[in-house]
Protein backbone atom coordinates (compact mmCIF):
# COMPACT_ATOMS: atom_id res chain seq x y z
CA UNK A 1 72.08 101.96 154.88
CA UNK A 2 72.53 100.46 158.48
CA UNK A 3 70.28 97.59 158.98
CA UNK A 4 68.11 97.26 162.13
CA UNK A 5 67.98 93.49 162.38
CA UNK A 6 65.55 93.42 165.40
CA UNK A 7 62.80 95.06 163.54
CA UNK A 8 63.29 93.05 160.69
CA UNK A 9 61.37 89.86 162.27
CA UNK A 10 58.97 91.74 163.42
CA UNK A 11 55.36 90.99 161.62
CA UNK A 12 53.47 93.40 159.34
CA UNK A 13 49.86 94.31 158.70
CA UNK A 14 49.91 92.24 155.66
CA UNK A 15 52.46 89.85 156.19
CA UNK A 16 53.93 87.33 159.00
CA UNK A 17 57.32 86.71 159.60
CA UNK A 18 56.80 82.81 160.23
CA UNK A 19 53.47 81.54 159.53
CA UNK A 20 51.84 77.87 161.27
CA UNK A 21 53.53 76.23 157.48
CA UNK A 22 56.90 77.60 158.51
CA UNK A 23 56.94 75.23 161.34
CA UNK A 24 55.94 72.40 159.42
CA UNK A 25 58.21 73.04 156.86
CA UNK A 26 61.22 72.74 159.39
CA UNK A 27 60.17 69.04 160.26
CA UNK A 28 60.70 68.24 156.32
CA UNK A 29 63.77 70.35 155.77
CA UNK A 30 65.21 68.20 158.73
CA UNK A 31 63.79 64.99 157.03
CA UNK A 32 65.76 65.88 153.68
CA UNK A 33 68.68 66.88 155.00
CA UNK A 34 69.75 64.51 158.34
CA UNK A 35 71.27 61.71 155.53
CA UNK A 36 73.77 64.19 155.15
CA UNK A 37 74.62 65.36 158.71
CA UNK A 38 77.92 64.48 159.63
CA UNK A 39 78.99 64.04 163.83
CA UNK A 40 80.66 66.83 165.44
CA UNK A 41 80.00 70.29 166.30
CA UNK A 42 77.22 72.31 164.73
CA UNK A 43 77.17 76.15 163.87
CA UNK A 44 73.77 77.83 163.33
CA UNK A 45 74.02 81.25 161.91
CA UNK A 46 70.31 82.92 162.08
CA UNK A 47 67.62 81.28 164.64
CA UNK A 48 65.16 83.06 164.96
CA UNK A 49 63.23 82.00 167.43
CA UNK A 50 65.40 79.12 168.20
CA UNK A 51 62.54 76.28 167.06
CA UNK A 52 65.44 74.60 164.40
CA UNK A 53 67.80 75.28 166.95
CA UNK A 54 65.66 72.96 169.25
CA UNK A 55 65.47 70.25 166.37
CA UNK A 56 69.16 70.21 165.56
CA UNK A 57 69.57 69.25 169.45
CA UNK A 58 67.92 65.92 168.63
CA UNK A 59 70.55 65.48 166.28
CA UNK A 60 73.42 66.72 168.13
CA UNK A 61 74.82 68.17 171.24
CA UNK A 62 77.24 70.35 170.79
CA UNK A 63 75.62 73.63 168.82
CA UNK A 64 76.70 77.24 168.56
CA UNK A 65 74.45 79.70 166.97
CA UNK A 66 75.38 83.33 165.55
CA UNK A 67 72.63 85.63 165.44
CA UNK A 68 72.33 89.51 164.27
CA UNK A 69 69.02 90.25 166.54
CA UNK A 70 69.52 90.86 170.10
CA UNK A 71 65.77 90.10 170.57
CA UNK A 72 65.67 86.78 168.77
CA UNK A 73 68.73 85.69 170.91
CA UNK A 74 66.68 86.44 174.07
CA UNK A 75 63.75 84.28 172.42
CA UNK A 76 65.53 81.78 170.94
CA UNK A 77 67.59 81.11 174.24
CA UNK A 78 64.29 80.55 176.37
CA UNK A 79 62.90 78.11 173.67
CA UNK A 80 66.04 75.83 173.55
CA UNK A 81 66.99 75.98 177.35
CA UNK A 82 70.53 75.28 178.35
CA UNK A 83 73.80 73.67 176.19
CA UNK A 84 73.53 76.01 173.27
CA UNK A 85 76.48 78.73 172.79
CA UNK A 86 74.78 82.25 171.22
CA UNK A 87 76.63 84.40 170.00
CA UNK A 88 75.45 87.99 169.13
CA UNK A 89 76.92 89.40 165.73
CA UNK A 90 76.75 90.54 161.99
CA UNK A 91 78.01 87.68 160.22
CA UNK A 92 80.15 90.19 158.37
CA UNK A 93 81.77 90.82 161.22
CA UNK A 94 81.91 87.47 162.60
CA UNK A 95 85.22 85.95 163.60
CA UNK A 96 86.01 82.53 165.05
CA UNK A 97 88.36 80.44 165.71
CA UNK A 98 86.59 77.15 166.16
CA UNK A 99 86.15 75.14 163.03
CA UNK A 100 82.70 72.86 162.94
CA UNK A 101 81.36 69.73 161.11
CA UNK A 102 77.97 70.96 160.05
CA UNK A 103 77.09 74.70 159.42
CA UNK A 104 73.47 75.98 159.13
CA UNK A 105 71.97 78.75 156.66
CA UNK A 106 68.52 78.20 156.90
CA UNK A 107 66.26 80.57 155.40
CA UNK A 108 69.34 83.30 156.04
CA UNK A 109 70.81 83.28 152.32
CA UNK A 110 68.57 85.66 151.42
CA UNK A 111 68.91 88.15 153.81
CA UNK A 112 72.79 88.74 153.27
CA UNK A 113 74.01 91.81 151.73
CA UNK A 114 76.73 90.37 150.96
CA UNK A 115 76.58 86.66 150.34
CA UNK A 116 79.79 86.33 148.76
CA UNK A 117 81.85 87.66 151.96
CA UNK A 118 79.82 85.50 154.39
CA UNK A 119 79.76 82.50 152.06
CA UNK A 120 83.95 82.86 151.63
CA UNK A 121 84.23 83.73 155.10
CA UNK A 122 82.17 80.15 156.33
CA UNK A 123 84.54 78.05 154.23
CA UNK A 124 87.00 79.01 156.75
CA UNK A 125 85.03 77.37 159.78
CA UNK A 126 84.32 74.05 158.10
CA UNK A 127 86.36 71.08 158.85
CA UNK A 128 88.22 69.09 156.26
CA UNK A 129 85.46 66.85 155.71
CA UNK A 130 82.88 69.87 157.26
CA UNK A 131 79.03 70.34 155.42
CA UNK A 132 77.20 73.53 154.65
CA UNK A 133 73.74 73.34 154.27
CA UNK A 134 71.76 76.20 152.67
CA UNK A 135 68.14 76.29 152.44
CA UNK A 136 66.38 79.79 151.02
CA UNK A 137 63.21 79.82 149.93
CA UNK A 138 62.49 79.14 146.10
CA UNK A 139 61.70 81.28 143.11
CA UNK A 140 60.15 78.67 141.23
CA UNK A 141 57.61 77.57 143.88
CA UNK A 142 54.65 76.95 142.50
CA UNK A 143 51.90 78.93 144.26
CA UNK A 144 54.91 81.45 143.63
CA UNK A 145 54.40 80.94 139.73
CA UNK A 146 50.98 80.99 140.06
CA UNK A 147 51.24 84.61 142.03
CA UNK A 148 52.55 86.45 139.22
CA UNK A 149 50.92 85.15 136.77
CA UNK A 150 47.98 86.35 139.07
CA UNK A 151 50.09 89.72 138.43
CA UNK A 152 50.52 89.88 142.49
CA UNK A 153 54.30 89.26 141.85
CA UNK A 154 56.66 91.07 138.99
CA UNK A 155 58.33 87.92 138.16
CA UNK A 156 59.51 84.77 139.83
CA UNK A 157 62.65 85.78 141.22
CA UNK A 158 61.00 89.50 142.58
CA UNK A 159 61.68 90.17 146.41
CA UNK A 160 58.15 91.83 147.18
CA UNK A 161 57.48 94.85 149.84
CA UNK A 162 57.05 92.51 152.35
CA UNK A 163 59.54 90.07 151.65
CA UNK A 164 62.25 93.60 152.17
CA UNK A 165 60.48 94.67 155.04
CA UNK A 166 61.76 91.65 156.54
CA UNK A 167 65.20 91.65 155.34
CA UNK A 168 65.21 89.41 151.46
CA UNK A 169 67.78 90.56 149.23
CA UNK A 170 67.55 88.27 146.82
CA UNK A 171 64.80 85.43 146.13
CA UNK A 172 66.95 82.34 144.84
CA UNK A 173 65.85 79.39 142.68
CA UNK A 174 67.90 76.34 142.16
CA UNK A 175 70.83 76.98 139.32
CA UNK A 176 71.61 80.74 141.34
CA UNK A 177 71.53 79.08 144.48
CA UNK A 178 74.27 76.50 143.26
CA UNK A 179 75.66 79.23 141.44
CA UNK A 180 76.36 81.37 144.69
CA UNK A 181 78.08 78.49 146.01
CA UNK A 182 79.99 77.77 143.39
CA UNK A 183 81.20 80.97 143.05
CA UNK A 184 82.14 80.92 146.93
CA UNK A 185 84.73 78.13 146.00
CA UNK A 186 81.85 75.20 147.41
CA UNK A 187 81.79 71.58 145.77
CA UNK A 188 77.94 70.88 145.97
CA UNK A 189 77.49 67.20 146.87
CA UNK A 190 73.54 67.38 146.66
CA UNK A 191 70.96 69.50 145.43
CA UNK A 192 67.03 69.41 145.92
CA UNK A 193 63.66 70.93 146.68
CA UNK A 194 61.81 70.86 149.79
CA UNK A 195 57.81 70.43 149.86
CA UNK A 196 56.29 70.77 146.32
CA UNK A 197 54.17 73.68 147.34
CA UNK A 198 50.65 74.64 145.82
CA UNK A 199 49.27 77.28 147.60
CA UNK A 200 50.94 80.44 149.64
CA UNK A 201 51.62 80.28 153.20
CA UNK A 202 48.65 82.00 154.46
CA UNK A 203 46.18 79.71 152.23
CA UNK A 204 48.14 76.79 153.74
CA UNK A 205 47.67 77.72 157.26
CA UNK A 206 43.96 78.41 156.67
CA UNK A 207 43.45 75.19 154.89
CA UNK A 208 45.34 73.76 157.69
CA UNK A 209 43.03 75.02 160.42
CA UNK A 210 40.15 74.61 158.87
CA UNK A 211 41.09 70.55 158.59
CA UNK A 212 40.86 70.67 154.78
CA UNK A 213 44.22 69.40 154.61
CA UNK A 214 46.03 67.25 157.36
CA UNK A 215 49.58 65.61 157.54
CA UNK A 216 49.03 63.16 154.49
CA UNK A 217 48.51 65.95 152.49
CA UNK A 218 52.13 67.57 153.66
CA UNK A 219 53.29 63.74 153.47
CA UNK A 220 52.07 63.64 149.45
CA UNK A 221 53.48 67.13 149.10
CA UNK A 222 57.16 66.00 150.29
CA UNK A 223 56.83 63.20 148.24
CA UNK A 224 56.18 65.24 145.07
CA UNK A 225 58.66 67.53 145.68
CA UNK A 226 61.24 64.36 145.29
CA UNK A 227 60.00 64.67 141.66
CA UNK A 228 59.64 68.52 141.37
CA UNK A 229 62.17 70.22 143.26
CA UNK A 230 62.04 73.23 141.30
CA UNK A 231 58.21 73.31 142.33
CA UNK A 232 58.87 73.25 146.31
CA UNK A 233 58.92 75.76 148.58
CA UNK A 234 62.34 75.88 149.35
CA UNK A 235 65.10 74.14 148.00
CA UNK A 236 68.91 73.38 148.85
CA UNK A 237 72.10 72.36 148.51
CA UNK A 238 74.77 70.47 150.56
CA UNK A 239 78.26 71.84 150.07
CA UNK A 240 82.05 71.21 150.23
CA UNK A 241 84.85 73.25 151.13
């Protein structure tokens, strides 16, 4: 079934695309994975609204991003401004000759029909000594775990109604995110978790407002997930062609 990729960001009655925690969680995915950013050029594939984009210019300054969504490409390339290549495609489709240093699938795993093509066809676009960095969103999480055995989720590793109204495929924990790269022909040079995460996102963002917890608390939370990465909110792994 053909895919309409600019309704798939859209938000729901029940459900946001990105809520207030998705920002935050961007400052800490940046925090665990810079110590393994290497110089050079930069490939983004899936922005959104272009608010990583923004961060990865702190870090470098020559960026191309590949996006399915006409829309978010109009969004994304008002929020970063000027110096940032977009490139409107299917990553199935995708062809390139340029080869970059660091390439980006950031909460965009997931979504892929296909992960194995895309995954095989990336290896490709890496340099020598090139980096992939994949971050999805984890099974394990545990205000995930603590969902279904609510019974408001099947089982860890369901993708809920809302979760494929916007697009999920698949929801990924730690050994079959490192096995999908593995399989893809990837050495993984690092593995972890991002954010040891107790509540969902919408109890986060209301706990947030409301000042019951502050940046300490998201400070203690990154800290923990150092020691429970299969309890964080997302987790990752840093690959080798």
């Amino acid at each position: 079934m053909s895919r309409n990729l600019n309704q798939e960001f859209q938000d729901t009655e029940d459900r946001l695309y990105a809520y207030d925690f998705d920002y935050i969680h961007r400052d800490y995915m940046l925090k665990a994975l810079s110590g393994y950013f290497k110089p050079g050029k930069v490939l983004e594939m899936g922005c959104y609204h272009g608010e990583f984009t923004k961060k990865l210019g702190s870090y470098f300054d020559d960026i191309t991003v590949v996006e399915g969504s006409s829309d978010l490409i109009d969004i994304a390339r008002e929020n970063v401004g000027d110096g940032v290549d977009f490139i409107l495609s299917k990553f199935e489709d995708l062809e390139l000759q340029t080869r970059f240093d660091n390439i980006f699938l950031v909460h965009t795993l997931e979504h892929l029909s296909d992960p194995q093509l895309v995954l095989r066809k990336i290896r490709q676009w890496l340099t020598d000594d090139g980096r992939l960095f994949i971050v999805v969103p984890n099974a394990n999480a545990a205000s995930r775990q603590i969902a279904v055995n609510m019974g408001l989720i099947d089982y860890n590793a369901a993708v809920t109604e809302g979760e494929k109204r916007h697009g999920h495929v698949v929801t990924y924990s730690m050994d079959t995110l490192e096995h999908e790269a593995l399989r893809a022909g990837y050495t993984v040079q690092q593995r972890g978790g991002i954010l040891f995460k107790p509540l969902a996102n919408f109890q986060l963002d209301a706990a947030h407002k409301s000042g019951v917890i502050d940046k300490d608390f998201f400070e203690a939370c990154y800290k923990l997930g150092m020691k429970y990465p299969d309890l964080t909110a997302s987790v990752f792994v840093v690959c080798a062609a």
